[in-house]
C-alpha atoms as a PDB file:
ATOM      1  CA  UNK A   1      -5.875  -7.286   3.620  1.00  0.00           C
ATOM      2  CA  UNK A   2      -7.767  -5.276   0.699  1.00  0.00           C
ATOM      3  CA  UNK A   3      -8.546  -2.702  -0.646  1.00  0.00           C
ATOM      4  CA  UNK A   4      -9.990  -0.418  -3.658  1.00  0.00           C
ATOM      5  CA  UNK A   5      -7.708   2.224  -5.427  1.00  0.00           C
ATOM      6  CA  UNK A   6      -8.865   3.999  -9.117  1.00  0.00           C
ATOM      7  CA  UNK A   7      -6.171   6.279 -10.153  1.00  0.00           C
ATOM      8  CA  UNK A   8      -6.001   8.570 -13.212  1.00  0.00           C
ATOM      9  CA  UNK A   9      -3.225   8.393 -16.421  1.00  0.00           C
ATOM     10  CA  UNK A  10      -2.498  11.775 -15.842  1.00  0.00           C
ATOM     11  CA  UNK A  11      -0.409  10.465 -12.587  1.00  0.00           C
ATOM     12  CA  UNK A  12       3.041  10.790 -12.122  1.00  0.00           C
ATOM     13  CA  UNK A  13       4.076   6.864 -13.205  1.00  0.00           C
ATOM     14  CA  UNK A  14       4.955   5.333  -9.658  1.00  0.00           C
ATOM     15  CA  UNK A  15       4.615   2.037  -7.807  1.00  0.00           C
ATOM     16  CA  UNK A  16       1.968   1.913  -4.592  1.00  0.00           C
ATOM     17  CA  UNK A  17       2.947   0.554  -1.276  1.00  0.00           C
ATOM     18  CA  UNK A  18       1.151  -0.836   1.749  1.00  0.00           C
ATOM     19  CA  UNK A  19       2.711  -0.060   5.232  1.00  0.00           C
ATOM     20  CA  UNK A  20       1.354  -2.032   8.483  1.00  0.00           C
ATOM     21  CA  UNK A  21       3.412  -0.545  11.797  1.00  0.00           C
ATOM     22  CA  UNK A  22       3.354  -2.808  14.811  1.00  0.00           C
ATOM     23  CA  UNK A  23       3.690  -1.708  18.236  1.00  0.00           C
ATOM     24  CA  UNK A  24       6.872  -4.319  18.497  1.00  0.00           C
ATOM     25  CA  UNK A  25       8.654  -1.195  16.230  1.00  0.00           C
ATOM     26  CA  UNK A  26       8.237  -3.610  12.741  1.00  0.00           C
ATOM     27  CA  UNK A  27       7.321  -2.488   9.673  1.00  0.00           C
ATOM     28  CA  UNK A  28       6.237  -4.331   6.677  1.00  0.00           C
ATOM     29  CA  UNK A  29       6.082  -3.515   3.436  1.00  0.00           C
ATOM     30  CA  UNK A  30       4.409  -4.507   0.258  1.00  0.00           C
ATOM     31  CA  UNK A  31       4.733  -2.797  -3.365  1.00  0.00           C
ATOM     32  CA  UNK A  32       2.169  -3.418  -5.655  1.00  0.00           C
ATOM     33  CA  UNK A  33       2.842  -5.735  -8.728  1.00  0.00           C
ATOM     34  CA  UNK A  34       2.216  -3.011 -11.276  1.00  0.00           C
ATOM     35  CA  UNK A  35       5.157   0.237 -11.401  1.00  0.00           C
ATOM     36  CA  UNK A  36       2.507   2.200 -12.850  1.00  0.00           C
ATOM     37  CA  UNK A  37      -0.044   1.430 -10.746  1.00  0.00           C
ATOM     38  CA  UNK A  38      -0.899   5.148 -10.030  1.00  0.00           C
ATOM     39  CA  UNK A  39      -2.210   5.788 -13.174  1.00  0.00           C
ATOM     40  CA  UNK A  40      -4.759   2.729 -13.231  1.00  0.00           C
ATOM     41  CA  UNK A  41      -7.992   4.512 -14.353  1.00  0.00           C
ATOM     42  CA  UNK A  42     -10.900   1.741 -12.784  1.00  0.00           C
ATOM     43  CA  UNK A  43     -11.420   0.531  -9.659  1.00  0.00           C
ATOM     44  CA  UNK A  44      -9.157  -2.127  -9.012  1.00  0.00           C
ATOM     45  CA  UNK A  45      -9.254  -4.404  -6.009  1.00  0.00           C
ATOM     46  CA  UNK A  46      -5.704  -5.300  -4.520  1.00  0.00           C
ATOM     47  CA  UNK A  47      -5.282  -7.959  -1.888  1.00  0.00           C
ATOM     48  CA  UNK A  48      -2.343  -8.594   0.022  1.00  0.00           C
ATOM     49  CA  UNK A  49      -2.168 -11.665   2.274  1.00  0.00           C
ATOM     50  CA  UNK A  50      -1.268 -10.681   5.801  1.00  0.00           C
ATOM     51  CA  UNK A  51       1.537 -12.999   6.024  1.00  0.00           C
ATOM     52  CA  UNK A  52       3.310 -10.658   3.203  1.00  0.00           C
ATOM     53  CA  UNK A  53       3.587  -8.605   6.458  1.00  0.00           C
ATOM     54  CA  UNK A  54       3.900 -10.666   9.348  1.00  0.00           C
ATOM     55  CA  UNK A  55       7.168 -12.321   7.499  1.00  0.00           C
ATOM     56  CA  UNK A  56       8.680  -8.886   7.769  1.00  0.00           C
ATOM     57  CA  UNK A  57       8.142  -9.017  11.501  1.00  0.00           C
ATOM     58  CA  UNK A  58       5.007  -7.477  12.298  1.00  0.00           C
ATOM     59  CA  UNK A  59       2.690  -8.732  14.707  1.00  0.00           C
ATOM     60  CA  UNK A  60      -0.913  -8.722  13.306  1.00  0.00           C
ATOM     61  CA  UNK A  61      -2.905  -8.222  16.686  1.00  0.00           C
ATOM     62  CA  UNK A  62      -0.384  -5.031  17.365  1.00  0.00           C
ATOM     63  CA  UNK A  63      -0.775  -3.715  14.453  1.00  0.00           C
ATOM     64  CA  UNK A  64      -0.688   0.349  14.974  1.00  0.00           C
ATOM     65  CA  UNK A  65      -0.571   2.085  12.012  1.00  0.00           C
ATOM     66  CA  UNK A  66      -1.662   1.742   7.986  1.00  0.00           C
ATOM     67  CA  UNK A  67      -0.195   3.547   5.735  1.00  0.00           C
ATOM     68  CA  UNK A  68      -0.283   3.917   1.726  1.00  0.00           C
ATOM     69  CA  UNK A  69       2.128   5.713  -0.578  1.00  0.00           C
ATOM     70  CA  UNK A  70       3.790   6.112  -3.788  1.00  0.00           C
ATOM     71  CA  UNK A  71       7.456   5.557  -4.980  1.00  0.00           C
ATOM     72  CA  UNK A  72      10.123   3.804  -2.487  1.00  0.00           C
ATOM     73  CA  UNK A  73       9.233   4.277   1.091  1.00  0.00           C
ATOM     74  CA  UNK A  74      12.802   3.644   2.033  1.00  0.00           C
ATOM     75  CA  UNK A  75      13.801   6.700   0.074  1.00  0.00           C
ATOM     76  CA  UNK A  76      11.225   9.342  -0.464  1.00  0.00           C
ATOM     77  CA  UNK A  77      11.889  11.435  -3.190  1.00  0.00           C
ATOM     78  CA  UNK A  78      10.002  14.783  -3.664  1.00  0.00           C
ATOM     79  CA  UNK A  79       8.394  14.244  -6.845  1.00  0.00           C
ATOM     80  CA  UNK A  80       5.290  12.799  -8.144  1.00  0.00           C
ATOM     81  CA  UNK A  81       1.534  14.487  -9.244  1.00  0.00           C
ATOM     82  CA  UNK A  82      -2.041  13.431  -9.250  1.00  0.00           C
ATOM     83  CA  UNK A  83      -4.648  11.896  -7.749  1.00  0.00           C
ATOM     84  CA  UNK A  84      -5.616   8.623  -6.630  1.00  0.00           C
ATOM     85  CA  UNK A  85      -8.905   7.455  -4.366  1.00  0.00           C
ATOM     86  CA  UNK A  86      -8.998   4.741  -2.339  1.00  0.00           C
ATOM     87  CA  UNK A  87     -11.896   3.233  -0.751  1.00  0.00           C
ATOM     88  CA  UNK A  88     -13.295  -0.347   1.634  1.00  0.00           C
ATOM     89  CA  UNK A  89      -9.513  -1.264   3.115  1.00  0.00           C
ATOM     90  CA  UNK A  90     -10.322  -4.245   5.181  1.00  0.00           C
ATOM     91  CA  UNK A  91      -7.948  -5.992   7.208  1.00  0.00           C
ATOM     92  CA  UNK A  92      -9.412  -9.427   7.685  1.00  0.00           C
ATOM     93  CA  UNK A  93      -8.388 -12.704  10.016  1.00  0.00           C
ATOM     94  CA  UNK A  94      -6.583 -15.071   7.551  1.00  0.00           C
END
């Protein structure tokens, strides 16, 4: 999996995270490497190999939903400001 993300140093300092939902009820996720990756100001490619999510139990031709978000997604916290654009997410046969 890939994708494109440019953020702005402006943002609210916080770690990105990938989210792939199967229909089995799995859910795998993957943080990116950086803690501050919101505030990245180029684009900046990020590949994750799918078997970062299929070890967590998802199964890659059920896969149901995508998701992409900011902090811990095990314990949202309302906080957090800014923008960050996101563009050519593949999801790719290893």
């Amino acid at each position: 999996m890939s994708l494109w993300f440019n953020g702005d140093p402006a943002n609210t300092p916080q770690r990105m995270y990938v989210a792939l939902s199967g229909t089995n009820g799995a859910t795998g996720v993957v943080a990116h490497d950086d803690t501050n990756a919101a505030q990245i100001d180029r684009w900046t490619q990020w590949s994750i190999p799918l078997t970062e999510f299929s070890n967590q139990g998802v199964v890659l031709t059920r896969v149901q939903s995508v998701s992409i978000g900011f902090g811990d997604k095990n314990n949202p916290q309302p906080d957090g400001a800014g923008n960050v654009y996101f563009d050519d997410l593949r999801l790719e046969r290893p």
